[in-house]
C-alpha atoms as a PDB file:
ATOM      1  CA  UNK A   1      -7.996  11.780  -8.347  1.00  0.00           C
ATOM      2  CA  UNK A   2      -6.895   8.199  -8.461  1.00  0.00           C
ATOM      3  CA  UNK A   3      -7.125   6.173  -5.530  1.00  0.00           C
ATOM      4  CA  UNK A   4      -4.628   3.461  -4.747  1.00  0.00           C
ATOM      5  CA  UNK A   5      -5.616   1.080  -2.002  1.00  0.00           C
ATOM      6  CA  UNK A   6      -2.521  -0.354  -0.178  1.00  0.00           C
ATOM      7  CA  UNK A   7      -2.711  -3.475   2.658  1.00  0.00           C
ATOM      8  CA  UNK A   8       0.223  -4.756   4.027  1.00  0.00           C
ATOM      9  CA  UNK A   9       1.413  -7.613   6.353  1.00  0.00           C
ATOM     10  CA  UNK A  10       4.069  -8.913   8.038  1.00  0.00           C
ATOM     11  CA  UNK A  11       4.064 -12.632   9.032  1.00  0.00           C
ATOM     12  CA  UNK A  12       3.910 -12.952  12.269  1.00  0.00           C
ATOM     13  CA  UNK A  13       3.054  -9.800  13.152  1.00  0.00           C
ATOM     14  CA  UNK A  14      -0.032  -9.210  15.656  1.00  0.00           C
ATOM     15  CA  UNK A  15      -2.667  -6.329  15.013  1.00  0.00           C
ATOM     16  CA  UNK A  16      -1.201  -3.853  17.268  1.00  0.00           C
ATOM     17  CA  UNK A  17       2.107  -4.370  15.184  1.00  0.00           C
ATOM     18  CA  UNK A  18       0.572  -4.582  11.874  1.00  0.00           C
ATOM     19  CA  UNK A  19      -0.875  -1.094  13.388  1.00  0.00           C
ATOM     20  CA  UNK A  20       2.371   0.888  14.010  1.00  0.00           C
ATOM     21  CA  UNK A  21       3.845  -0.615  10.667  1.00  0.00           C
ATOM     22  CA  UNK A  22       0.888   1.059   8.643  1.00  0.00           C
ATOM     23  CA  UNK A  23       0.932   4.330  10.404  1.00  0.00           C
ATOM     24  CA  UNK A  24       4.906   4.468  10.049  1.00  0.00           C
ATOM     25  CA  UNK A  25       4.270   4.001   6.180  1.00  0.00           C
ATOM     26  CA  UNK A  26       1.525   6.468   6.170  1.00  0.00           C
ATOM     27  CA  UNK A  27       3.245   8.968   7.901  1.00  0.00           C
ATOM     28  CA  UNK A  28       6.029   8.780   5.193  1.00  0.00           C
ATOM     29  CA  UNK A  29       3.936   8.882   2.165  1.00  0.00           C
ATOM     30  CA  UNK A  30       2.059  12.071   4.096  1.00  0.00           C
ATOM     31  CA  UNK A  31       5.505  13.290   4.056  1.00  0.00           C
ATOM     32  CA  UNK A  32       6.387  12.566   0.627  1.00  0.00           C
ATOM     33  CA  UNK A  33       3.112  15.083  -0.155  1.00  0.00           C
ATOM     34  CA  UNK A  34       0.908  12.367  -2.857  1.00  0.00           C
ATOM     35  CA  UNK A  35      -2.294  13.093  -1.874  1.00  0.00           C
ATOM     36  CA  UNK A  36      -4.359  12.154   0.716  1.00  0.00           C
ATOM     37  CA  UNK A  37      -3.714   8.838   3.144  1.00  0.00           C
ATOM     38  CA  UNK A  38      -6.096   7.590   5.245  1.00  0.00           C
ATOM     39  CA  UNK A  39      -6.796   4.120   7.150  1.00  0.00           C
ATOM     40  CA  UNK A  40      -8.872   2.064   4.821  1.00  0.00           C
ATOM     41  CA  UNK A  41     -11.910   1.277   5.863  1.00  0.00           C
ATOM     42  CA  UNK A  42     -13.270  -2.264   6.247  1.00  0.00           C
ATOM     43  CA  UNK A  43     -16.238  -3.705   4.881  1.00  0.00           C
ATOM     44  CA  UNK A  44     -19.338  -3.176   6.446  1.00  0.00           C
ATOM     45  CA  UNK A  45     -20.171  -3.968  10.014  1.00  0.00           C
ATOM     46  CA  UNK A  46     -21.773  -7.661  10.549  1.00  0.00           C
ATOM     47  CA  UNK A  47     -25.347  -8.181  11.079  1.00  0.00           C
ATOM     48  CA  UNK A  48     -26.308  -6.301  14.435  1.00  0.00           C
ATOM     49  CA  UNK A  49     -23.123  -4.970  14.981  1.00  0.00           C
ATOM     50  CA  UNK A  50     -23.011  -1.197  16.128  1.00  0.00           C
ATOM     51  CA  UNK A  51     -22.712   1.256  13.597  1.00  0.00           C
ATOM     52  CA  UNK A  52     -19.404   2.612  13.403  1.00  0.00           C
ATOM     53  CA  UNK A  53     -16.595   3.080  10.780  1.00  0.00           C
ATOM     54  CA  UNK A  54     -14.423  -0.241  11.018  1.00  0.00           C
ATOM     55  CA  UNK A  55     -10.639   0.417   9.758  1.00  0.00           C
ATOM     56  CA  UNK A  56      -8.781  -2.275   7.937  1.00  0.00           C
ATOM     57  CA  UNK A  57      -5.971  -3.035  10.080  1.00  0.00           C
ATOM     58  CA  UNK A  58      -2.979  -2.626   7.615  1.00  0.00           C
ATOM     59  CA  UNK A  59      -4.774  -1.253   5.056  1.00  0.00           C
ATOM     60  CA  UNK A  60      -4.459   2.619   3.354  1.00  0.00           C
ATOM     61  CA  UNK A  61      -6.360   4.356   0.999  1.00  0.00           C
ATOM     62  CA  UNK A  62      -4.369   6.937  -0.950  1.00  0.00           C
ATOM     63  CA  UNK A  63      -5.994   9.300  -3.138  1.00  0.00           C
ATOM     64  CA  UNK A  64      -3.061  10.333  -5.454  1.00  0.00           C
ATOM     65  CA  UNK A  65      -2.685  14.327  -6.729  1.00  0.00           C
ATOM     66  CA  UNK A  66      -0.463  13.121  -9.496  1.00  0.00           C
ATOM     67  CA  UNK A  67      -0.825   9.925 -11.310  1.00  0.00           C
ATOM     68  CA  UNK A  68       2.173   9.291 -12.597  1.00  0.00           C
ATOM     69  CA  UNK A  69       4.470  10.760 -10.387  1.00  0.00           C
ATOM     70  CA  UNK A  70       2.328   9.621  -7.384  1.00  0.00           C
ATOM     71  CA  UNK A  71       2.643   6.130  -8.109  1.00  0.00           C
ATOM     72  CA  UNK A  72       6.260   6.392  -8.458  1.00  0.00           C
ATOM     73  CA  UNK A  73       6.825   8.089  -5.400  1.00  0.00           C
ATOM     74  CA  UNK A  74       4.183   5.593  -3.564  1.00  0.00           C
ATOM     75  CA  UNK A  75       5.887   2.333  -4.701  1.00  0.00           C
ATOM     76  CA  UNK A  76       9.308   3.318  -3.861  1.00  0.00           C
ATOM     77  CA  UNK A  77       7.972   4.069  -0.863  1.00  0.00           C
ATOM     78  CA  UNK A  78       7.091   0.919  -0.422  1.00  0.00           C
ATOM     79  CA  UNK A  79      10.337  -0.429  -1.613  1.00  0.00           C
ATOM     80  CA  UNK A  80      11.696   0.971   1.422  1.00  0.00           C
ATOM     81  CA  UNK A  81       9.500  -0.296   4.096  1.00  0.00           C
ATOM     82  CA  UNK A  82       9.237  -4.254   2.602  1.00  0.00           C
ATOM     83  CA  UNK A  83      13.332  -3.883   2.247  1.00  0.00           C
ATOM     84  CA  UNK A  84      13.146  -2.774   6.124  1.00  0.00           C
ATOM     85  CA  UNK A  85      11.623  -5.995   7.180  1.00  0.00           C
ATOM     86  CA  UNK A  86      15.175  -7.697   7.147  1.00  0.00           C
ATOM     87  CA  UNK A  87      14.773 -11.443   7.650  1.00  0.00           C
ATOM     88  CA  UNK A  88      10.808 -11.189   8.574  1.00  0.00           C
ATOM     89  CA  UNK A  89       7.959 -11.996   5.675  1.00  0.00           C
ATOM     90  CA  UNK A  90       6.765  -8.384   4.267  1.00  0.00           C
ATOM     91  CA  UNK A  91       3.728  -8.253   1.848  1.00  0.00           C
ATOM     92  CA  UNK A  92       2.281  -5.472   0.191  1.00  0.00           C
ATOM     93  CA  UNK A  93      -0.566  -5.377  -1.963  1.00  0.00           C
ATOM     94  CA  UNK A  94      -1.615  -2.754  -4.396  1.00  0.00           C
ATOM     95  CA  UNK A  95      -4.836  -2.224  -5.982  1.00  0.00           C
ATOM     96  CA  UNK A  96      -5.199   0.668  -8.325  1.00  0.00           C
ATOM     97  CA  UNK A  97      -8.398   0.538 -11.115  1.00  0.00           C
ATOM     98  CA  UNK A  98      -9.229  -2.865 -10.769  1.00  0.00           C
ATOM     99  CA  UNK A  99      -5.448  -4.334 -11.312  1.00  0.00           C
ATOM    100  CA  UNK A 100      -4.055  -5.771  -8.326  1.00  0.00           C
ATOM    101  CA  UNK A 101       0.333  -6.270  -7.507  1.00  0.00           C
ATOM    102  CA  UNK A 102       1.194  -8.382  -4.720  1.00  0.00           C
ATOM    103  CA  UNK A 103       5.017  -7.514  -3.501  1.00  0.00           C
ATOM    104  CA  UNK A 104       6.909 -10.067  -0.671  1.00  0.00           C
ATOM    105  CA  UNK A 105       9.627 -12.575  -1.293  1.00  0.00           C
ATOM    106  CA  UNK A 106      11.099 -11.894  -4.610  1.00  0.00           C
ATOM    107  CA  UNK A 107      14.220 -10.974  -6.112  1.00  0.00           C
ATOM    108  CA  UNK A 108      14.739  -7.240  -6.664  1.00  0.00           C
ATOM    109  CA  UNK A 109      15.096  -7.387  -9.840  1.00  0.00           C
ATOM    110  CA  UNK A 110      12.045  -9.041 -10.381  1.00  0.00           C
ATOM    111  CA  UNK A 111      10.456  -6.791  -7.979  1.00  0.00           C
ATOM    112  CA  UNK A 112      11.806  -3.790 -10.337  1.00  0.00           C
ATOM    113  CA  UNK A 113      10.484  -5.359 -13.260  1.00  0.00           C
ATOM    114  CA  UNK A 114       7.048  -6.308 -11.825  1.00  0.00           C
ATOM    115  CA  UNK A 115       6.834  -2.472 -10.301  1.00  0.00           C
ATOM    116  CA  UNK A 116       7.540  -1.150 -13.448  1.00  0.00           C
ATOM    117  CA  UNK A 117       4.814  -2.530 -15.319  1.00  0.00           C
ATOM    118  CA  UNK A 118       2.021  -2.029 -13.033  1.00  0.00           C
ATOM    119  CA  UNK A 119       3.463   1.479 -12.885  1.00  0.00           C
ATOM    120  CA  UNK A 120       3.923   1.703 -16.777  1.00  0.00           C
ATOM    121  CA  UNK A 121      -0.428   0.275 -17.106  1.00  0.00           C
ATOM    122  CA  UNK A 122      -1.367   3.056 -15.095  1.00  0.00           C
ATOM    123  CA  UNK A 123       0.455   6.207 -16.567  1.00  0.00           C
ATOM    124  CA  UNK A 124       1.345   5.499 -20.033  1.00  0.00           C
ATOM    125  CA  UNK A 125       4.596   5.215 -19.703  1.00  0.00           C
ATOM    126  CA  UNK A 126       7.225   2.767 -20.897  1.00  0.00           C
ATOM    127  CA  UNK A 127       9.407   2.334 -17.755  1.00  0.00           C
END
Protein backbone atom coordinates (compact mmCIF):
# COMPACT_ATOMS: atom_id res chain seq x y z
CA UNK A 1 0.00 0.00 0.00
CA UNK A 2 1.22 3.51 -0.49
CA UNK A 3 0.46 6.01 1.94
CA UNK A 4 -0.13 9.62 1.01
CA UNK A 5 -0.17 12.06 3.88
CA UNK A 6 -2.42 15.11 3.12
CA UNK A 7 -2.60 18.55 5.56
CA UNK A 8 -4.54 21.27 4.59
CA UNK A 9 -5.31 24.91 5.67
CA UNK A 10 -7.28 27.62 5.12
CA UNK A 11 -6.08 31.11 6.20
CA UNK A 12 -7.93 32.27 8.61
CA UNK A 13 -9.58 29.46 9.51
CA UNK A 14 -9.74 28.39 13.38
CA UNK A 15 -9.24 24.63 14.49
CA UNK A 16 -12.78 23.77 14.79
CA UNK A 17 -13.07 24.98 11.04
CA UNK A 18 -9.93 23.56 9.83
CA UNK A 19 -11.82 20.39 11.55
CA UNK A 20 -15.07 20.22 9.49
CA UNK A 21 -12.99 21.15 6.26
CA UNK A 22 -10.81 17.89 6.76
CA UNK A 23 -13.61 15.60 7.62
CA UNK A 24 -15.73 17.03 4.56
CA UNK A 25 -12.62 16.04 2.34
CA UNK A 26 -12.26 12.77 4.02
CA UNK A 27 -15.62 11.84 3.76
CA UNK A 28 -15.36 12.37 -0.08
CA UNK A 29 -12.24 10.53 -0.74
CA UNK A 30 -14.01 7.56 1.61
CA UNK A 31 -16.57 7.93 -0.98
CA UNK A 32 -14.48 7.93 -3.93
CA UNK A 33 -13.35 4.17 -2.43
CA UNK A 34 -8.97 4.80 -2.49
CA UNK A 35 -8.13 3.13 0.38
CA UNK A 36 -8.17 3.83 3.75
CA UNK A 37 -8.47 7.67 5.34
CA UNK A 38 -7.84 8.36 8.63
CA UNK A 39 -6.95 11.62 10.81
CA UNK A 40 -3.22 11.84 10.86
CA UNK A 41 -1.77 11.56 13.81
CA UNK A 42 0.53 14.16 15.40
CA UNK A 43 3.83 13.77 16.69
CA UNK A 44 4.33 12.48 19.92
CA UNK A 45 2.89 13.85 23.09
CA UNK A 46 5.29 16.53 24.97
CA UNK A 47 7.26 15.64 27.92
CA UNK A 48 4.69 14.60 30.76
CA UNK A 49 1.85 14.94 28.76
CA UNK A 50 -0.84 12.07 29.09
CA UNK A 51 -0.59 9.34 26.85
CA UNK A 52 -3.03 9.50 24.25
CA UNK A 53 -3.17 9.50 20.38
CA UNK A 54 -2.92 13.33 19.35
CA UNK A 55 -4.60 13.97 15.73
CA UNK A 56 -3.14 16.53 13.42
CA UNK A 57 -5.77 18.98 13.02
CA UNK A 58 -6.09 19.15 9.14
CA UNK A 59 -4.08 16.48 8.47
CA UNK A 60 -5.08 12.78 6.66
CA UNK A 61 -3.32 9.80 6.17
CA UNK A 62 -4.48 7.84 3.13
CA UNK A 63 -3.30 4.49 2.50
CA UNK A 64 -3.99 4.14 -1.30
CA UNK A 65 -5.37 0.49 -2.87
CA UNK A 66 -4.24 1.64 -6.26
CA UNK A 67 -1.27 3.72 -6.94
CA UNK A 68 -1.84 5.13 -9.90
CA UNK A 69 -5.32 5.47 -10.12
CA UNK A 70 -5.48 6.44 -6.38
CA UNK A 71 -3.45 9.36 -6.75
CA UNK A 72 -5.43 10.54 -9.58
CA UNK A 73 -8.59 10.20 -8.01
CA UNK A 74 -7.02 11.79 -4.60
CA UNK A 75 -5.64 14.98 -6.26
CA UNK A 76 -8.64 15.80 -8.19
CA UNK A 77 -10.20 15.47 -5.22
CA UNK A 78 -8.41 17.94 -3.96
CA UNK A 79 -8.83 20.11 -6.95
CA UNK A 80 -12.28 20.35 -5.92
CA UNK A 81 -12.13 21.31 -2.37
CA UNK A 82 -9.03 24.17 -2.82
CA UNK A 83 -11.34 25.45 -6.00
CA UNK A 84 -14.30 25.55 -3.26
CA UNK A 85 -12.51 28.00 -1.11
CA UNK A 86 -13.69 30.94 -3.47
CA UNK A 87 -11.92 34.14 -2.44
CA UNK A 88 -10.37 32.54 0.97
CA UNK A 89 -6.45 31.21 1.03
CA UNK A 90 -6.64 27.19 0.52
CA UNK A 91 -3.39 25.11 0.95
CA UNK A 92 -2.87 21.63 0.52
CA UNK A 93 0.12 19.73 1.01
CA UNK A 94 1.00 16.33 -0.23
CA UNK A 95 3.62 14.07 0.87
CA UNK A 96 3.91 10.74 -0.81
CA UNK A 97 7.63 8.71 -0.50
CA UNK A 98 9.57 11.39 0.68
CA UNK A 99 8.48 14.07 -2.22
CA UNK A 100 6.46 16.76 -0.96
CA UNK A 101 3.65 19.26 -3.42
CA UNK A 102 2.40 22.25 -1.86
CA UNK A 103 -1.02 23.44 -3.79
CA UNK A 104 -2.68 27.26 -2.88
CA UNK A 105 -2.58 30.37 -4.97
CA UNK A 106 -1.61 29.42 -8.41
CA UNK A 107 -2.88 29.49 -11.75
CA UNK A 108 -4.68 26.33 -12.89
CA UNK A 109 -2.75 25.68 -15.36
CA UNK A 110 0.18 25.68 -13.42
CA UNK A 111 -1.59 23.78 -10.84
CA UNK A 112 -2.33 21.07 -13.76
CA UNK A 113 1.11 21.02 -14.71
CA UNK A 114 2.63 20.82 -11.19
CA UNK A 115 -0.15 17.87 -10.36
CA UNK A 116 0.83 16.11 -13.20
CA UNK A 117 4.30 15.62 -12.45
CA UNK A 118 4.17 14.69 -8.93
CA UNK A 119 1.50 12.31 -10.20
CA UNK A 120 3.65 11.18 -13.28
CA UNK A 121 7.08 10.50 -10.30
CA UNK A 122 4.92 8.30 -8.51
CA UNK A 123 3.27 5.92 -11.15
CA UNK A 124 5.36 5.89 -14.14
CA UNK A 125 3.42 7.58 -16.17
CA UNK A 126 3.91 10.43 -18.61
CA UNK A 127 0.83 12.63 -17.90
Amino acid sequence: MTELRLQLSESGADAERLDTLTRYLRQELVDLGVGDVTAQPAGPPPPGARAFEALAIGGLLVSLSESAQGIRKVVTAIRGWLSQGGTTKRTVRLELEGDVLELSEVTEKEQTRLIELFVSRHTGSGG
